[in-house]
Protein backbone atom coordinates (compact mmCIF):
# COMPACT_ATOMS: atom_id res chain seq x y z
CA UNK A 1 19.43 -12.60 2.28
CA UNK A 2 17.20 -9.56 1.73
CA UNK A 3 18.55 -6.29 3.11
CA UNK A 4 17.54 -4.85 5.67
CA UNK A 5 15.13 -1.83 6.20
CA UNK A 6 18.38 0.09 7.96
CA UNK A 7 20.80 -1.04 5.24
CA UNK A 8 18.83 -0.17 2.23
CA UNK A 9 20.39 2.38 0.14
CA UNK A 10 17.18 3.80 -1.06
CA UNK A 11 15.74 4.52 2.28
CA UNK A 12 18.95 5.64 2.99
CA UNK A 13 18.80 8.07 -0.25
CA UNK A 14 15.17 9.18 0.79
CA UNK A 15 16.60 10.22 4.25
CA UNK A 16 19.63 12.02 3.48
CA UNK A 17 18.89 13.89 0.24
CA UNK A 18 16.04 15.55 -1.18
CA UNK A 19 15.42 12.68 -3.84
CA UNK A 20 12.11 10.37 -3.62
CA UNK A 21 11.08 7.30 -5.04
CA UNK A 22 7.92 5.67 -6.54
CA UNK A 23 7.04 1.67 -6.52
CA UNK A 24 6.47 1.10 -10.15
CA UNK A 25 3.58 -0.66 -9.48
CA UNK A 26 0.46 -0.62 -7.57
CA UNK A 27 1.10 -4.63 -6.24
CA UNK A 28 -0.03 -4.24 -2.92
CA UNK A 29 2.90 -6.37 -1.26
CA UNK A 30 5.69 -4.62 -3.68
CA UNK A 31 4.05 -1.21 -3.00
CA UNK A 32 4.34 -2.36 1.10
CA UNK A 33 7.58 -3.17 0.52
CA UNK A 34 8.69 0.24 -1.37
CA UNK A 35 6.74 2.27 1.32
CA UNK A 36 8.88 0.25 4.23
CA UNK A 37 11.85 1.22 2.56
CA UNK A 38 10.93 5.14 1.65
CA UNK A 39 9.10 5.06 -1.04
CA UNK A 40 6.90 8.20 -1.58
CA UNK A 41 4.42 6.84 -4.87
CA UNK A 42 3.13 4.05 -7.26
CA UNK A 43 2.49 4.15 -10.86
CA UNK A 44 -0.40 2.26 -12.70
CA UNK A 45 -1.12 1.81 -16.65
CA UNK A 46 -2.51 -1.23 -18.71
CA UNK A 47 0.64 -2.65 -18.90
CA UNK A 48 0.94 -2.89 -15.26
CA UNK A 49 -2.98 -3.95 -14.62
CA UNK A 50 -2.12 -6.52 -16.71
CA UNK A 51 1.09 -7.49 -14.21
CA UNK A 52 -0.99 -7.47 -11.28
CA UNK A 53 -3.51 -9.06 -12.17
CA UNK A 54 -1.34 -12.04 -12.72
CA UNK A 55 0.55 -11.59 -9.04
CA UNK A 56 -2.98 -11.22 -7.53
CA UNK A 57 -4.56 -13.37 -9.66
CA UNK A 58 -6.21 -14.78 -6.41
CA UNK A 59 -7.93 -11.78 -5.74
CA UNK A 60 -8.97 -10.01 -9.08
CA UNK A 61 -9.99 -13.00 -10.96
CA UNK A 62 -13.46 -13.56 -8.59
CA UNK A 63 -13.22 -10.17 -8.52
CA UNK A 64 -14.25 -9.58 -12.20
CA UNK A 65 -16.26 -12.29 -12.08
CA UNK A 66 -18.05 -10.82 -9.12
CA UNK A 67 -18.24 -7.20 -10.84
CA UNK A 68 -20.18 -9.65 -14.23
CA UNK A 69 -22.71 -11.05 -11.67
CA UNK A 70 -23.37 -7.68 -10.11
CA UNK A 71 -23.46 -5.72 -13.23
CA UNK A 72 -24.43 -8.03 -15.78
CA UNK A 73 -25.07 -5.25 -18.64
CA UNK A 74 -21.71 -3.93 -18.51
CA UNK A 75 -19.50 -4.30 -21.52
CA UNK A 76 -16.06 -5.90 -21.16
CA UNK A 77 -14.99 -1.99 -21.33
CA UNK A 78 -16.83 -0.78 -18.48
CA UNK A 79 -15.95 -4.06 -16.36
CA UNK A 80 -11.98 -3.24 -17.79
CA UNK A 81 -12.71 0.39 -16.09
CA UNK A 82 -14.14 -0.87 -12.93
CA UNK A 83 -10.85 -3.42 -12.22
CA UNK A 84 -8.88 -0.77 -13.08
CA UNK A 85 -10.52 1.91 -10.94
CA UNK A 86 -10.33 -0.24 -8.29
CA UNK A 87 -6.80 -1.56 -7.99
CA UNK A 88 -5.88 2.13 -8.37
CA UNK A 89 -7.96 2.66 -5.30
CA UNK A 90 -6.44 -0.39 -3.15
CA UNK A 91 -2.59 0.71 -4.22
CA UNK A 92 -3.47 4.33 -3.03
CA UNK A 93 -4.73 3.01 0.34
CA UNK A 94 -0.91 1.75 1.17
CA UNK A 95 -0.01 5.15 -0.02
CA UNK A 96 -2.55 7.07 2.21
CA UNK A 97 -0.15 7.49 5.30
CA UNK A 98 2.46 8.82 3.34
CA UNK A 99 0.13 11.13 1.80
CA UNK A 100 -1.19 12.26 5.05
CA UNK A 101 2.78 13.19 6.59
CA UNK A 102 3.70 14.92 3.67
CA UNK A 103 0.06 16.89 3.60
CA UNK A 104 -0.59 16.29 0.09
CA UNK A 105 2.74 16.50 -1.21
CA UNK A 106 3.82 12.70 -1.88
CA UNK A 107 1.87 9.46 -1.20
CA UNK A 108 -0.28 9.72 -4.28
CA UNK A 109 -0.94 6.73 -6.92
CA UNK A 110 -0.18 7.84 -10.26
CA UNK A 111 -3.19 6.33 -12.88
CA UNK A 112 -3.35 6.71 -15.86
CA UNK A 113 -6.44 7.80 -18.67
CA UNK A 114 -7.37 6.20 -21.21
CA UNK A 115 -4.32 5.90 -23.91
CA UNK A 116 -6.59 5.37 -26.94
CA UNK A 117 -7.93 8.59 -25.61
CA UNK A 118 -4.52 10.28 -26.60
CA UNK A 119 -5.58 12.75 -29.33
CA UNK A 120 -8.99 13.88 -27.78
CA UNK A 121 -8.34 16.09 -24.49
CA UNK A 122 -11.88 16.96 -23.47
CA UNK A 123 -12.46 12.69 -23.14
CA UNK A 124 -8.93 12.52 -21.23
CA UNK A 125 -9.72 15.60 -18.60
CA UNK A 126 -13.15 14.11 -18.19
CA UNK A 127 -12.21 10.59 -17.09
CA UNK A 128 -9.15 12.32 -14.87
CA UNK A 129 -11.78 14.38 -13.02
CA UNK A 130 -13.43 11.42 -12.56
CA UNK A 131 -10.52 9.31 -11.46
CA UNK A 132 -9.70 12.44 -8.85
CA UNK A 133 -12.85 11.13 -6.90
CA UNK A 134 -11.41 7.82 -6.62
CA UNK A 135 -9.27 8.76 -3.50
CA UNK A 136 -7.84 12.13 -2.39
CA UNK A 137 -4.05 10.83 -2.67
CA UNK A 138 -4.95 10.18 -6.46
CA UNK A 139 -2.85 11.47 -9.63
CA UNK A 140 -3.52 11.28 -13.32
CA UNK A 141 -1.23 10.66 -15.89
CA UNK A 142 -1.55 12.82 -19.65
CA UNK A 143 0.72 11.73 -22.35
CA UNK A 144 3.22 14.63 -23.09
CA UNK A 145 1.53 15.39 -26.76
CA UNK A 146 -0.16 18.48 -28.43
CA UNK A 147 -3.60 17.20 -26.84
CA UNK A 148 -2.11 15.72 -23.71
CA UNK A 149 -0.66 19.78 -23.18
CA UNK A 150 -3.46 21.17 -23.56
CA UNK A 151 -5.35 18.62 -21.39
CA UNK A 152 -2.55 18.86 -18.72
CA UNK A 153 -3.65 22.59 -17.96
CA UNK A 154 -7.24 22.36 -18.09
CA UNK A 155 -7.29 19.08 -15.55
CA UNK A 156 -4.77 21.70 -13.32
CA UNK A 157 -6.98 24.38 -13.29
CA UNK A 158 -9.40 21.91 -12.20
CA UNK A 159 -7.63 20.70 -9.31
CA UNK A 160 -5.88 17.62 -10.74
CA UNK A 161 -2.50 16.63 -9.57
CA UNK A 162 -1.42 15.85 -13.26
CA UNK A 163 1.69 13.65 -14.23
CA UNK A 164 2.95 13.96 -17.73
CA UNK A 165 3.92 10.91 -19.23
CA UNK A 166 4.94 9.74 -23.12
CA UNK A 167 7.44 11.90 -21.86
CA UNK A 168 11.17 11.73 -23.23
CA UNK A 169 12.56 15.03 -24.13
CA UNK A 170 13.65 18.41 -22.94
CA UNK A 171 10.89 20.43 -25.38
CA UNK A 172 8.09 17.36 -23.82
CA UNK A 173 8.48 18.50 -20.13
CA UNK A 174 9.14 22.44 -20.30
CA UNK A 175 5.83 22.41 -22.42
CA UNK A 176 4.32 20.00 -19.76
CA UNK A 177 5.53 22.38 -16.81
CA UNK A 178 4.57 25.94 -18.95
CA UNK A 179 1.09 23.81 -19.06
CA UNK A 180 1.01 22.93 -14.96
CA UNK A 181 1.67 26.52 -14.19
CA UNK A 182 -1.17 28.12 -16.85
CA UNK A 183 -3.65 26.04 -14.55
CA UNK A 184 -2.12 26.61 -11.58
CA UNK A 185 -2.52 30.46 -12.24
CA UNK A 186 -5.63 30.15 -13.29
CA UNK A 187 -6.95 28.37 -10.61
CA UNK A 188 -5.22 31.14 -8.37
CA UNK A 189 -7.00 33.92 -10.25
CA UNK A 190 -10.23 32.25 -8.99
CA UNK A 191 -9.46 32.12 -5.63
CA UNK A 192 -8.92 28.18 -5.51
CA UNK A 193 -6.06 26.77 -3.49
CA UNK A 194 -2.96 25.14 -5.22
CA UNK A 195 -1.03 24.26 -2.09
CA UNK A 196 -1.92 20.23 -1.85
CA UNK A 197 -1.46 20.00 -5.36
CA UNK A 198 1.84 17.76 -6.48
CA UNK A 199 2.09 17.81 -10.20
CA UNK A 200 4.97 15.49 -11.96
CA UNK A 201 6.68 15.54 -14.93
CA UNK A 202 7.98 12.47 -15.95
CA UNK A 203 10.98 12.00 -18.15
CA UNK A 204 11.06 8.12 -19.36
CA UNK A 205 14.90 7.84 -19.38
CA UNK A 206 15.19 4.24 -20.71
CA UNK A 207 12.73 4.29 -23.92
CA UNK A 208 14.84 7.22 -24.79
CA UNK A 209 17.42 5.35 -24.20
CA UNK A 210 15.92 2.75 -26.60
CA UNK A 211 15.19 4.78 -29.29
CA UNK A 212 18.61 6.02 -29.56
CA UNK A 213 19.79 2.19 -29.53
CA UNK A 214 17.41 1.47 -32.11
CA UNK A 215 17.90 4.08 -34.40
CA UNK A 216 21.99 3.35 -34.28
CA UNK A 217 20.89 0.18 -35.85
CA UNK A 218 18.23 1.05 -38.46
CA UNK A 219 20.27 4.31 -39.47
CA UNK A 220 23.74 1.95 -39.34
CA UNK A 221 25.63 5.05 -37.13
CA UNK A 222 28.91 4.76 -36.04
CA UNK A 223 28.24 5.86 -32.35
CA UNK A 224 30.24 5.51 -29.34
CA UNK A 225 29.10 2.65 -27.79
CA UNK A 226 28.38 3.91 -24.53
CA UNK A 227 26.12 7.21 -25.71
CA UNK A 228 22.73 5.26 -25.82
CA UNK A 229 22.81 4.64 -22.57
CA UNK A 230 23.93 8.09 -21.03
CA UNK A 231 20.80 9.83 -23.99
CA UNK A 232 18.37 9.88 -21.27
CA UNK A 233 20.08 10.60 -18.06
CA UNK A 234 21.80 13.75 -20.32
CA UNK A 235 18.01 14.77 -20.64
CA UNK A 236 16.85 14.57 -17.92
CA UNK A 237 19.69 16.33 -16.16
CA UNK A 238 19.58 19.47 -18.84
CA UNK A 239 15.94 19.84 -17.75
CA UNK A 240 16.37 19.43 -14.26
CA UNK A 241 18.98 22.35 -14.62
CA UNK A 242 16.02 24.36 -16.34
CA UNK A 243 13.25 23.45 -13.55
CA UNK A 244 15.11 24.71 -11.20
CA UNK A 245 16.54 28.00 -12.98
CA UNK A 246 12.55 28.96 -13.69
CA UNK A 247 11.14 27.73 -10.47
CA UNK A 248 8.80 25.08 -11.79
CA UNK A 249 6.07 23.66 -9.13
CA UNK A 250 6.20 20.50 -11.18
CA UNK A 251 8.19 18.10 -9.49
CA UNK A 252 10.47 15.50 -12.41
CA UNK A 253 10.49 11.84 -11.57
CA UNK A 254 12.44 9.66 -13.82
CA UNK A 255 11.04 6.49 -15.47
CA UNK A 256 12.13 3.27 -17.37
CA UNK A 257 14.79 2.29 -15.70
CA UNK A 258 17.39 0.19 -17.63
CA UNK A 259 20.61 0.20 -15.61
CA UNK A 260 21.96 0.91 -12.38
CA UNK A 261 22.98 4.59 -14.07
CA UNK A 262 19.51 5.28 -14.08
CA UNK A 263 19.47 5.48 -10.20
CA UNK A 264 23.26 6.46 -9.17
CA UNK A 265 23.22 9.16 -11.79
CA UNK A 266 20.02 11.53 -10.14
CA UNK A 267 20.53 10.97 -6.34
CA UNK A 268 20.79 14.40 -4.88
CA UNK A 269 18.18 16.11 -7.01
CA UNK A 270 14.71 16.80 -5.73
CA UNK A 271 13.24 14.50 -8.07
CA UNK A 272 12.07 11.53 -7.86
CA UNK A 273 12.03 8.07 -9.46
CA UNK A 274 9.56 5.19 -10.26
CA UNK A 275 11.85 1.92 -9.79
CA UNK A 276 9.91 -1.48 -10.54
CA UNK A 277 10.10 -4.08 -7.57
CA UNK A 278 13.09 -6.38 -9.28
CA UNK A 279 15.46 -3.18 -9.67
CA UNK A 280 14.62 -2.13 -6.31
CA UNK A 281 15.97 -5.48 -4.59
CA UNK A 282 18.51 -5.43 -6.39
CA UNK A 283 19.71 -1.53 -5.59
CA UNK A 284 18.89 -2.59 -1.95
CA UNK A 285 21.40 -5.24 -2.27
CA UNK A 286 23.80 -3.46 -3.72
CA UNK A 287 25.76 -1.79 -0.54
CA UNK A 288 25.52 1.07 -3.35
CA UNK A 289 26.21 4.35 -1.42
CA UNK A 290 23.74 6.75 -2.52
CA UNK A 291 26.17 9.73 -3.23
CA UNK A 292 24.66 12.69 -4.92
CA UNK A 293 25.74 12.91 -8.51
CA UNK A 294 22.84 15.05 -10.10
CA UNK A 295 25.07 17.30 -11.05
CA UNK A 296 27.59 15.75 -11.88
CA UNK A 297 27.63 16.41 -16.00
CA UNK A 298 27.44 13.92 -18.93
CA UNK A 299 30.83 13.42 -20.10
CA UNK A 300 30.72 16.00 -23.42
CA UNK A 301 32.54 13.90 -25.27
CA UNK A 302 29.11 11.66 -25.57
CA UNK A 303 26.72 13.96 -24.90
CA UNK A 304 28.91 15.80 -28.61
CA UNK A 305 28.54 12.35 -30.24
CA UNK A 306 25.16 11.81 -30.17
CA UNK A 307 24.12 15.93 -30.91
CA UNK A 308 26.22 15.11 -33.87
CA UNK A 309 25.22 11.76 -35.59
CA UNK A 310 21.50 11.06 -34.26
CA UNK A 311 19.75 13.76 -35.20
CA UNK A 312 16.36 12.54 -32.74
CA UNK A 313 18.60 12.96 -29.92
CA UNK A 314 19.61 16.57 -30.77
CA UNK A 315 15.30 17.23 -30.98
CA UNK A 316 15.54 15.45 -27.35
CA UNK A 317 18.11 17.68 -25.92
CA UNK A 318 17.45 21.12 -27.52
CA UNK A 319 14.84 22.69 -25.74
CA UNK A 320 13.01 24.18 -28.97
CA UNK A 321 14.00 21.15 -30.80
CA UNK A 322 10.11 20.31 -31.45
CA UNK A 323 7.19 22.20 -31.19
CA UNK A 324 3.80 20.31 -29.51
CA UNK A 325 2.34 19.47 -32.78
CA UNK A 326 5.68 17.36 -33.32
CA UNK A 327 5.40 15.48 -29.89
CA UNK A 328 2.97 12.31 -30.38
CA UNK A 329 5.00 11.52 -33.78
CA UNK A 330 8.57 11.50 -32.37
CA UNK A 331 10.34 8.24 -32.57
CA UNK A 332 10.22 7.05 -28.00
CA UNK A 333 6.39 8.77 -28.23
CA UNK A 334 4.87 7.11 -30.84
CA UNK A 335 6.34 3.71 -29.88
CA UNK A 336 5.28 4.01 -26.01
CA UNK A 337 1.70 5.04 -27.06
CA UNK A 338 1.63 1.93 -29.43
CA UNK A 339 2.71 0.01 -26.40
CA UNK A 340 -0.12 1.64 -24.31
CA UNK A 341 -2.73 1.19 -26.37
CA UNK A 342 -1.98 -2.09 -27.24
CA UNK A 343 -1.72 -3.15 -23.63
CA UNK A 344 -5.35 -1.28 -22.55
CA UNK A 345 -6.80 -3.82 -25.55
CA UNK A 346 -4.59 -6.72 -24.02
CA UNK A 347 -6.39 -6.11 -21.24
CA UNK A 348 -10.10 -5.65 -22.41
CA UNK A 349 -9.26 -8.87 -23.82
CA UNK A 350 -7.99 -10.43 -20.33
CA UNK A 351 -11.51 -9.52 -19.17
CA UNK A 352 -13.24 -10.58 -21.64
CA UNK A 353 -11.68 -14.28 -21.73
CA UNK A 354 -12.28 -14.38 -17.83
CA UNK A 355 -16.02 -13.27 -18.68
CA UNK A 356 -16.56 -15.19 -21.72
CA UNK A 357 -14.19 -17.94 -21.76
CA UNK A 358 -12.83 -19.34 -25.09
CA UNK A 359 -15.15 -23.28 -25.60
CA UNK A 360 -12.88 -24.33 -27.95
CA UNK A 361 -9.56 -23.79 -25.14
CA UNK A 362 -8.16 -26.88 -23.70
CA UNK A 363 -9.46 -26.96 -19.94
CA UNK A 364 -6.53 -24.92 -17.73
């Protein structure tokens, strides 16, 4: 039996501490669900297009095929754009209630540019002043690289509500945040308003965790068992520590979620969290009592083990253990953007088969 709205642990959390959370998706009936149930955000990126299209396959499928009819000149990118655009558009309409209690300061879809765009910020501030007109509850996501910095402050001083993402070390989000407030100041010095604004920095907690898991494997360490799993939640709490010792207007959301850690381990902080759908039934049926813990500290004994074999994780958790330059090419980074890219072509070609069906496929 699903639980109920008044039993659910993360409404629960959302009502009694400071911590938020985000639907990771923009499916319309998950995203209704996670707003029922306190949820303050959505998250979109190819991979997750991809997702819904498949859950909504009922309604985007005639949709692209409408979009071809109507716009017969456009290229399998620009009809990619358009679906994406869109869906972004229909996920921040469940979000636009919440974004009109909190006055701007929650209730926004997270989308994100263009990740073959990753290494060219004029291209990526362009399309997320563009995606800023889509609706006013929108937010753009900037991977946490040299370019993606730089990009992050330019699309602030602009009036974007940024999110950092590709994001998976301590050095990743205090550059990301030192970036939010040069274009928040900026924007101050010329007299434009900053108080609707909601910028994010997202720490993705699980891929960290990953890369630690895989490196243990390809560099045959002798770790504790049990440190992969506590790499990112050691992260994120060290920089959570360091928001909120330099007063940071960036707000951190965890992402990536792997275990149950991942949620019990950062209730009480004013974060927040993007949980997909499946981990958020099951947390709901946990009867998990959402007891703060953020500060509660990563036993030392791990934290000691991993600063000490995995060399990665000591980049991770030292906050001048990489300069920008070394962002995109760390281990979690260059993997995720792989991922990203790969899906946003995934995707094109998703269109394209819809658009231009394969003759020589066996009839579905």
């Amino acid at each position: 039996m699903v639980t109920t709205m008044i039993e659910s642990p993360l409404l629960r959390m959302t009502r009694e501490t400071p911590t938020q959370y985000w639907n990771d998706s923009c499916a319309v009936a998950e995203l209704a669900y996670a707003v029922e149930r306190g949820a303050t955000g959505a998250t979109s990126n190819p991979s997750i297009v991809l997702e819904v299209m498949k859950k909504e396959r009922d309604h985007w499928v005639p949709r692209v095929h409408e979009l071809a009819t109507e716009h017969p000149q456009w290229s399998e990118v620009e009809l990619t754009w358009a679906i994406v655009e869109e869906m972004a558009a229909r996920g921040a309409a469940v979000l636009a209630p919440v974004f009109e209690r909190a006055r701007g300061r929650a209730g926004r879809l997270s989308l994100q540019t263009n990740p073959a765009n990753h290494r060219d910020p004029a291209r990526m501030v362009e399309q997320a002043v563009r995606f800023a007109t889509l609706a006013p509850n929108m937010q753009v996501k900037f991977p946490a690289t040299a370019a993606g910095i730089a990009a992050i402050e330019e699309a602030t001083a602009r009036g974007v509500s940024i999110n950092a993402t590709v994001s998976f070390t301590v050095p990743q989000a205090l550059a990301a945040a030192e970036a939010v407030e040069r274009g928040l100041a900026r924007r101050t010095a010329g007299g434009e308003e900053t108080a609707s604004m909601s910028p994010i920095v997202t720490l993705m907690i699980g891929r960290l965790d990953d890369w630690m898991k895989v490196l243990v494997e390809r560099d045959d360490l002798a770790v504790h068992p049990d440190a992969p799993n506590w790499a990112g939640l050691a992260v994120f709490k060290r920089t959570y520590g360091i928001f909120q010792e330099r007063g940071y207007r960036s707000r951190l959301l965890a992402a990536a979620y792997r275990h149950r850690l991942h949620w019990t381990e950062l209730v009480g902080g004013d974060v927040s969290m993007t949980l997909p759908y499946p981990w958020q039934v099951r947390f709901n049926r946990s009867g998990i009592a959402p007891e703060p813990r953020i500060d509660a500290p990563v036993d030392p004994a791990l934290v000691d083990d991993l600063l000490d074999r995995v060399p990665d994780f000591r980049r991770a958790y030292d906050p001048d253990g990489m300069a920008p330059a070394e962002f995109e090419q760390y281990g979690a980074s260059a993997r995720t953007l792989r991922t990203f890219v790969k899906s946003y072509h995934d995707l094109q070609g998703t269109i394209r088969d819809l658009v231009l069906p394969d003759p020589d496929a066996r009839p579905a």
